[in-house]
C-alpha atoms as a PDB file:
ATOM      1  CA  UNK A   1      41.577 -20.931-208.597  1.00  0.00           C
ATOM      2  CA  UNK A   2      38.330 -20.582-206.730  1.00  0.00           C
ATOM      3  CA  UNK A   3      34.782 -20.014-207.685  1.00  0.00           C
ATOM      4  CA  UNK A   4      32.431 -18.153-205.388  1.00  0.00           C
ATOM      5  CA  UNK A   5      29.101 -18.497-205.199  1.00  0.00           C
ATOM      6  CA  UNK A   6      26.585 -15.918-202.979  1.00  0.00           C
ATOM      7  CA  UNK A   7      23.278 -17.123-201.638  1.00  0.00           C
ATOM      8  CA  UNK A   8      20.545 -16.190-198.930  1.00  0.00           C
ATOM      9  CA  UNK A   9      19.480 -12.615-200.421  1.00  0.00           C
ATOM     10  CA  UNK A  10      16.039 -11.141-200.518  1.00  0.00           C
ATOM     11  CA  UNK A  11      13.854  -8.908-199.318  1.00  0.00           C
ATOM     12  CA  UNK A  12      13.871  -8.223-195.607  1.00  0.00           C
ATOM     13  CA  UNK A  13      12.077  -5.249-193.336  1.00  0.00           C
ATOM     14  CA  UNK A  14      13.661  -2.926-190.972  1.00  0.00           C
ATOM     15  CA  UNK A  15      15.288  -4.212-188.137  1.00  0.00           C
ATOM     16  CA  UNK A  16      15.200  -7.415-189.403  1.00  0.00           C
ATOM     17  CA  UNK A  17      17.991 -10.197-189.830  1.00  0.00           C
ATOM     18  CA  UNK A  18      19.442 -12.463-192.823  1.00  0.00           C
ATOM     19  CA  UNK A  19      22.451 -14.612-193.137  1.00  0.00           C
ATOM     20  CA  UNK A  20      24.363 -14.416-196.254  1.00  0.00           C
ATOM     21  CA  UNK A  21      26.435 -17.598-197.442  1.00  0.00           C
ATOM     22  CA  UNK A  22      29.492 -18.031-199.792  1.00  0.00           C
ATOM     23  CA  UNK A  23      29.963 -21.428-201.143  1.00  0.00           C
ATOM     24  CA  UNK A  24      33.839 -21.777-202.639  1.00  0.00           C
ATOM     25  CA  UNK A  25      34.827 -24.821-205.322  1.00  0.00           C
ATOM     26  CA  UNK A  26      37.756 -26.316-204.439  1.00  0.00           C
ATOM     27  CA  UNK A  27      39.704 -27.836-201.498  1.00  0.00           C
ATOM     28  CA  UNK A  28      42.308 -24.652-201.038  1.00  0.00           C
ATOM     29  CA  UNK A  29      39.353 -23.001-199.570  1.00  0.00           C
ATOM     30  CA  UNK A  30      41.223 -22.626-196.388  1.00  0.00           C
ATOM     31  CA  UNK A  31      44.031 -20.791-197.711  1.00  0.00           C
ATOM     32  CA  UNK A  32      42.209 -17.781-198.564  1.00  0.00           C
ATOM     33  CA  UNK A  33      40.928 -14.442-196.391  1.00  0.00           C
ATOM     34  CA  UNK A  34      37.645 -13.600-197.384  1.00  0.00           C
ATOM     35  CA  UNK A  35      36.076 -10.197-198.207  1.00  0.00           C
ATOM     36  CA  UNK A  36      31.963  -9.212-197.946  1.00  0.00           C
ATOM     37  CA  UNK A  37      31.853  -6.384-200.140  1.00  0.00           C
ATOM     38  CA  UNK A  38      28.431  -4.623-201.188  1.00  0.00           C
ATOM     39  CA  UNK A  39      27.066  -2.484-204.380  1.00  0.00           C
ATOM     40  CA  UNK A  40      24.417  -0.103-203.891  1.00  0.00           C
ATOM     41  CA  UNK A  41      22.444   1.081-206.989  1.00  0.00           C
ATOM     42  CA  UNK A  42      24.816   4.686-208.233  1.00  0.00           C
ATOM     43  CA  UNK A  43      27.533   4.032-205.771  1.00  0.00           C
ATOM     44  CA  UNK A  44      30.954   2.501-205.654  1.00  0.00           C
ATOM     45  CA  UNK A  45      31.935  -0.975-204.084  1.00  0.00           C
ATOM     46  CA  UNK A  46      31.502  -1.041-200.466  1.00  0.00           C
ATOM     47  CA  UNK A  47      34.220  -3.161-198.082  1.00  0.00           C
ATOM     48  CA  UNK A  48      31.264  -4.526-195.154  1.00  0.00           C
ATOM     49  CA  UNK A  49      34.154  -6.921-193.858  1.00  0.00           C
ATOM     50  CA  UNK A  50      36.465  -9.361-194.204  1.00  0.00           C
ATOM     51  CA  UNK A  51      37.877 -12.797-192.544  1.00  0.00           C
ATOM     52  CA  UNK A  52      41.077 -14.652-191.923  1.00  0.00           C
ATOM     53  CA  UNK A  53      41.737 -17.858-193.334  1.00  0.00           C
ATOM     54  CA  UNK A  54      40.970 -19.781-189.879  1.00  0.00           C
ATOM     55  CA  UNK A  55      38.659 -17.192-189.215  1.00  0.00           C
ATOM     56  CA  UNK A  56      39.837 -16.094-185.617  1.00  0.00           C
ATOM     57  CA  UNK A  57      40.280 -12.555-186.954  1.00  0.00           C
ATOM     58  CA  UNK A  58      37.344 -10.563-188.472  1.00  0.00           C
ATOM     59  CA  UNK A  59      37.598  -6.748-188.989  1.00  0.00           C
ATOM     60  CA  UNK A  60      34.231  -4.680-190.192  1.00  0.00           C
ATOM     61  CA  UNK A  61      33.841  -1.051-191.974  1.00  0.00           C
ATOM     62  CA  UNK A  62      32.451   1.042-189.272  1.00  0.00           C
ATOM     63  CA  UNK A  63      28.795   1.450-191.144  1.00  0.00           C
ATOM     64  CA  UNK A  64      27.757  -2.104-190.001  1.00  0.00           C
ATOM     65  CA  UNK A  65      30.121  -2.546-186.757  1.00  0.00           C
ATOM     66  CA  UNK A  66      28.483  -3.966-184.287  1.00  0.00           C
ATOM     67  CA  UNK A  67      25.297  -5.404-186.686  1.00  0.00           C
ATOM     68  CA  UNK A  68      27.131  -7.515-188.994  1.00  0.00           C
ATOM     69  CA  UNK A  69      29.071 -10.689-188.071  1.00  0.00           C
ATOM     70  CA  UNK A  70      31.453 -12.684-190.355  1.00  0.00           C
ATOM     71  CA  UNK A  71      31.893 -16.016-190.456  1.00  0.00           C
ATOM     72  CA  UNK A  72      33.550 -19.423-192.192  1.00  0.00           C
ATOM     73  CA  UNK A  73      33.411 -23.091-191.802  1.00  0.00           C
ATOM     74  CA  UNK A  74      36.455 -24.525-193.640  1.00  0.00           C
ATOM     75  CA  UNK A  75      34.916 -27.510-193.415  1.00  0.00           C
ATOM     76  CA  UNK A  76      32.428 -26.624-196.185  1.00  0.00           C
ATOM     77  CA  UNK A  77      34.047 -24.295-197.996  1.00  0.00           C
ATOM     78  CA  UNK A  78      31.593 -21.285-196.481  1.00  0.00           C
ATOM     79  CA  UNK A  79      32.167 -18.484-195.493  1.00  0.00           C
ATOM     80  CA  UNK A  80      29.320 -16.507-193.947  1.00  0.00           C
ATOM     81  CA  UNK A  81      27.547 -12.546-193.352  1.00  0.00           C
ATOM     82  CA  UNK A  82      25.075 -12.626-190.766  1.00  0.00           C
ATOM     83  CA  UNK A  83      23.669  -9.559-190.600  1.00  0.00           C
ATOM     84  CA  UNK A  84      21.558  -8.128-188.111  1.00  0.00           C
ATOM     85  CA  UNK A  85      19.212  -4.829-187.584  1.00  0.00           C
ATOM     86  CA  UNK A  86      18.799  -4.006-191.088  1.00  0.00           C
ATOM     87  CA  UNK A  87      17.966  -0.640-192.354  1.00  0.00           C
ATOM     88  CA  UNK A  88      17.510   0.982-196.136  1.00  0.00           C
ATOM     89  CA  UNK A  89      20.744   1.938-196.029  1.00  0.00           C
ATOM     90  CA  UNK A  90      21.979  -1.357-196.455  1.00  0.00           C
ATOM     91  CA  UNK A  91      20.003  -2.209-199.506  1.00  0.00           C
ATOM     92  CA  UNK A  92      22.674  -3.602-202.265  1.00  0.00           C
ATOM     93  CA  UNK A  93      24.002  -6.368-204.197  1.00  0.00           C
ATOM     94  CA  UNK A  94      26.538  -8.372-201.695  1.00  0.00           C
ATOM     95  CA  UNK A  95      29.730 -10.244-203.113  1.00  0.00           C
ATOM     96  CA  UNK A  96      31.864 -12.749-201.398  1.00  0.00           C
ATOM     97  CA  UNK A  97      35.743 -12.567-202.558  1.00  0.00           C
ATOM     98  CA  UNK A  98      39.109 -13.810-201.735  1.00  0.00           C
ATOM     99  CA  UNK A  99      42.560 -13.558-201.794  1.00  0.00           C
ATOM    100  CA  UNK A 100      45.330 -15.322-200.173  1.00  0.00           C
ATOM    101  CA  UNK A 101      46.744 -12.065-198.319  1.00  0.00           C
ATOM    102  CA  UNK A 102      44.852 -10.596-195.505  1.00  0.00           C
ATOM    103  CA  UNK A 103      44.022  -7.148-194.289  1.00  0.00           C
ATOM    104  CA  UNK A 104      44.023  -5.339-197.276  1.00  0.00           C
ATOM    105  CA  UNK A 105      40.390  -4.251-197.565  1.00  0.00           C
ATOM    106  CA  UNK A 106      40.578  -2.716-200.497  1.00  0.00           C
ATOM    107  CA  UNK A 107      38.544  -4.363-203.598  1.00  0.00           C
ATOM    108  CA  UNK A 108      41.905  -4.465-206.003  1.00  0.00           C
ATOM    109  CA  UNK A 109      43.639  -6.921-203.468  1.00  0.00           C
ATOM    110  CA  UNK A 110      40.612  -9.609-204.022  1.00  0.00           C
ATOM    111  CA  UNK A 111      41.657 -11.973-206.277  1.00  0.00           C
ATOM    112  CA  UNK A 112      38.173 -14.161-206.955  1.00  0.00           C
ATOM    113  CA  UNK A 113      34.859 -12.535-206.942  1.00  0.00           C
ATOM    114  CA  UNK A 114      31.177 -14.055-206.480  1.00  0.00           C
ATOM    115  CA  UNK A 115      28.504 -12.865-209.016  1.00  0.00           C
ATOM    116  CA  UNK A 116      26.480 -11.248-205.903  1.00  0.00           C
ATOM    117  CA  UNK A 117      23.249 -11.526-204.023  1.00  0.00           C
ATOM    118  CA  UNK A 118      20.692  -8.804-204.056  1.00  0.00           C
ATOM    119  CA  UNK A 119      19.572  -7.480-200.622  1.00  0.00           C
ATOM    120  CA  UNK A 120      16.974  -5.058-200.379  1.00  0.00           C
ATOM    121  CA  UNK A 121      15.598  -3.927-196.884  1.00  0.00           C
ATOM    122  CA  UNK A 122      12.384  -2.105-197.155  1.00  0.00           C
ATOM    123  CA  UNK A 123      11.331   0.512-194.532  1.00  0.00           C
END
């Protein structure tokens, strides 16, 4: 089992940038593809992108392609979202989740779920 934990949210102006970390218990944190997934206030569950388990294959919804960059470090049980040129539009509670399958970017195939970090961007 792993526990997620989402930190580095807040309130951020347009065009700026903020990096978004994941913090996973355990030491099978390396056997798990990661997910960034994001919650806008009214809306469904977003997929923003998700992460191989040695993180040498990223693939990214095509609303923050090119601005948003995932990363992990196995080696501390992170996983990261940097996320650059911010608008409105990408105002929303963030989660970090895993499963141990990868490419299914769907939010049923996640397994383990953070509790989320709020971002709000403010034009």
């Amino acid at each position: 089992q792993v526990q997620l934990v989402e930190s580095g949210g807040g309130l951020v102006h347009t065009g700026d940038s903020l990096t978004l970390s994941c913090a996973a218990s355990g030491r099978t944190f390396s056997s798990y593809a990661m997910g960034w997934f994001r919650q806008a206030p009214g809306k469904e569950r977003e997929f923003v992108g998700g992460i191989n388990w040695l993180g040498r294959i990223t693939y990214y919804s095509d609303s923050v392609k090119g601005r948003f960059a995932i990363s992990r470090d196995n080696s501390k049980n992170t996983a990261y979202l940097q996320m650059n040129t911010l608008n409105p539009e990408d105002t929303a509670v963030y989660y970090c989740a895993a499963k141990r399958t990868f490419g299914d970017p769907t939010a049923t195939a996640y397994d383990y779920w953070g509790q989320g970090t709020q971002v709000t961007v403010s034009s």
